[in-house]
C-alpha atoms as a PDB file:
ATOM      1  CA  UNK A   1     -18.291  15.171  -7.469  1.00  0.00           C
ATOM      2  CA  UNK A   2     -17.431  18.026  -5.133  1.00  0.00           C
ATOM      3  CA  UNK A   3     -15.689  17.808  -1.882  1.00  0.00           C
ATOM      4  CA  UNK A   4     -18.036  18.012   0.388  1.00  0.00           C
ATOM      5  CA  UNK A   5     -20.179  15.461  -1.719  1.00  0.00           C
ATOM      6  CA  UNK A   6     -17.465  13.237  -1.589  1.00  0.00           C
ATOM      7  CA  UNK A   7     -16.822  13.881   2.328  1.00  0.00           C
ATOM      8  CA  UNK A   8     -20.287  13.505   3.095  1.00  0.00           C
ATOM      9  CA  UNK A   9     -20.276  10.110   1.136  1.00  0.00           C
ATOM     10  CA  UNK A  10     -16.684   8.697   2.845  1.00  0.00           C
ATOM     11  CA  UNK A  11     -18.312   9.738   6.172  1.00  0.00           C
ATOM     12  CA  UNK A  12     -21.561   7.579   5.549  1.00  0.00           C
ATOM     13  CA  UNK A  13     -19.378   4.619   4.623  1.00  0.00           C
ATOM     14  CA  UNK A  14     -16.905   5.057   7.360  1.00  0.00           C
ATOM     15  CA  UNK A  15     -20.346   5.241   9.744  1.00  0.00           C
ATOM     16  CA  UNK A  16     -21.671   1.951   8.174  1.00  0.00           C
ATOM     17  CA  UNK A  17     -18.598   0.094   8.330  1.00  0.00           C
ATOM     18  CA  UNK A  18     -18.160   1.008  11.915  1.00  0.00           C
ATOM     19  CA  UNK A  19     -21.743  -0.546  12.681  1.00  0.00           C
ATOM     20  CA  UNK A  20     -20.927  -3.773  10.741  1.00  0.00           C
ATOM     21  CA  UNK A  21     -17.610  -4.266  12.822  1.00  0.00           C
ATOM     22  CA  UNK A  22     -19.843  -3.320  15.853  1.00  0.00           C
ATOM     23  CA  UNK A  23     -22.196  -5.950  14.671  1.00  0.00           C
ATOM     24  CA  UNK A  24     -19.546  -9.247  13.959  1.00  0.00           C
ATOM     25  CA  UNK A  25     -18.420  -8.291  17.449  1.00  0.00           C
ATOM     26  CA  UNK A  26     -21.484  -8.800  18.742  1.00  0.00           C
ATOM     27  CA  UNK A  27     -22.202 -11.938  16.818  1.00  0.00           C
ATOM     28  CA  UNK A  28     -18.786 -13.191  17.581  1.00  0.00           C
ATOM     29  CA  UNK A  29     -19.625 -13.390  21.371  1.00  0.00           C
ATOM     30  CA  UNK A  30     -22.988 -15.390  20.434  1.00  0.00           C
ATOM     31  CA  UNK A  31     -21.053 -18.271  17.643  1.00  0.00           C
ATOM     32  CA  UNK A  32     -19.213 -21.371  19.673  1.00  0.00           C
ATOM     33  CA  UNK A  33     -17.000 -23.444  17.324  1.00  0.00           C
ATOM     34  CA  UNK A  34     -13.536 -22.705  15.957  1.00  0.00           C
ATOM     35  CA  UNK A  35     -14.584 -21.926  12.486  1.00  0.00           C
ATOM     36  CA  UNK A  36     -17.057 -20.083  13.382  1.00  0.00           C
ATOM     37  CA  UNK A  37     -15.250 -17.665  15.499  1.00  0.00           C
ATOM     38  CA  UNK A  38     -12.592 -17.757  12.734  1.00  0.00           C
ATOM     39  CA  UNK A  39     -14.898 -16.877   9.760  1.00  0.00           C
ATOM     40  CA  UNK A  40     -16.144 -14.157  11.860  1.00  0.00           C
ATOM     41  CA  UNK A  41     -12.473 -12.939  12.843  1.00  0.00           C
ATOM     42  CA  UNK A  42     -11.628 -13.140   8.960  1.00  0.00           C
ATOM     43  CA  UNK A  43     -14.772 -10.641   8.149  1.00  0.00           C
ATOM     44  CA  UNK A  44     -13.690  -8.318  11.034  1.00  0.00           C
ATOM     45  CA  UNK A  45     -10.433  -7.676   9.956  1.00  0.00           C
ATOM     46  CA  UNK A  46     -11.640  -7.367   6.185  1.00  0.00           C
ATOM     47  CA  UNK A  47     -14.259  -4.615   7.922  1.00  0.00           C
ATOM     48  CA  UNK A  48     -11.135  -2.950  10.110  1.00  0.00           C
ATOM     49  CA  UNK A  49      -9.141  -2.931   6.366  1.00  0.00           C
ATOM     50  CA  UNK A  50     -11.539  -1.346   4.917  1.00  0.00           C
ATOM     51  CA  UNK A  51     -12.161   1.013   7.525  1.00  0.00           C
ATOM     52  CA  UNK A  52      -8.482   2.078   7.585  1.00  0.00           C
ATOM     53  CA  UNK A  53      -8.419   2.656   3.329  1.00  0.00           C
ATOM     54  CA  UNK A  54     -11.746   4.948   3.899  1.00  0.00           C
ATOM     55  CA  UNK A  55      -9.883   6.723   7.462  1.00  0.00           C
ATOM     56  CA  UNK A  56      -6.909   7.224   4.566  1.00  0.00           C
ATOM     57  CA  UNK A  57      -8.576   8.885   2.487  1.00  0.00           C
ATOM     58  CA  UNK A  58     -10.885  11.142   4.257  1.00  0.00           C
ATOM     59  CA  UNK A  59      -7.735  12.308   5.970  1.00  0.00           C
ATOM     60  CA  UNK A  60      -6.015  13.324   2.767  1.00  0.00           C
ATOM     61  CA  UNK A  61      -8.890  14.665   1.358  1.00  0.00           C
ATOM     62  CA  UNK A  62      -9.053  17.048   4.778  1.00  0.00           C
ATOM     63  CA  UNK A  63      -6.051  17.817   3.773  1.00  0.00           C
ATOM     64  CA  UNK A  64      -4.409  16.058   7.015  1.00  0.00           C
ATOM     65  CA  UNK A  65      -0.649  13.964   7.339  1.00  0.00           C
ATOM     66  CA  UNK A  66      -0.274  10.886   8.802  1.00  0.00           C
ATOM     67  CA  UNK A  67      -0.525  10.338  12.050  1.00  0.00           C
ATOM     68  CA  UNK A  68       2.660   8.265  13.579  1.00  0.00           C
END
């Protein structure tokens, strides 16, 4: 896989995983109940973990440090 294959396809995932965090938020607001709301913070965190690995490496594939 090239590149800019593999740019283009860390791009669309990083896109998709920003929508499903978008989304959880959204049904956070709308659950009541304590395990409810935890469940849903559990899944947003996975989401924001997941988010960071696929951040990581679009970043070194761009070639770029990290950022302090």
């Amino acid at each position: 896989m090239t590149d800019d294959a593999t740019l283009a396809e860390l791009e669309m995932r990083i896109a998709a995983i920003r929508e499903n965090i978008s989304e959880l938020i959204e049904q956070a607001t709308a659950y009541s109940g304590a395990a409810d709301q935890e469940r849903t913070a559990d899944r947003i965190a996975d989401q924001e973990a997941q988010l960071a690995a696929l951040l990581k490496k679009r970043d070194a594939l761009l070639g770029k440090k990290d950022q302090p």
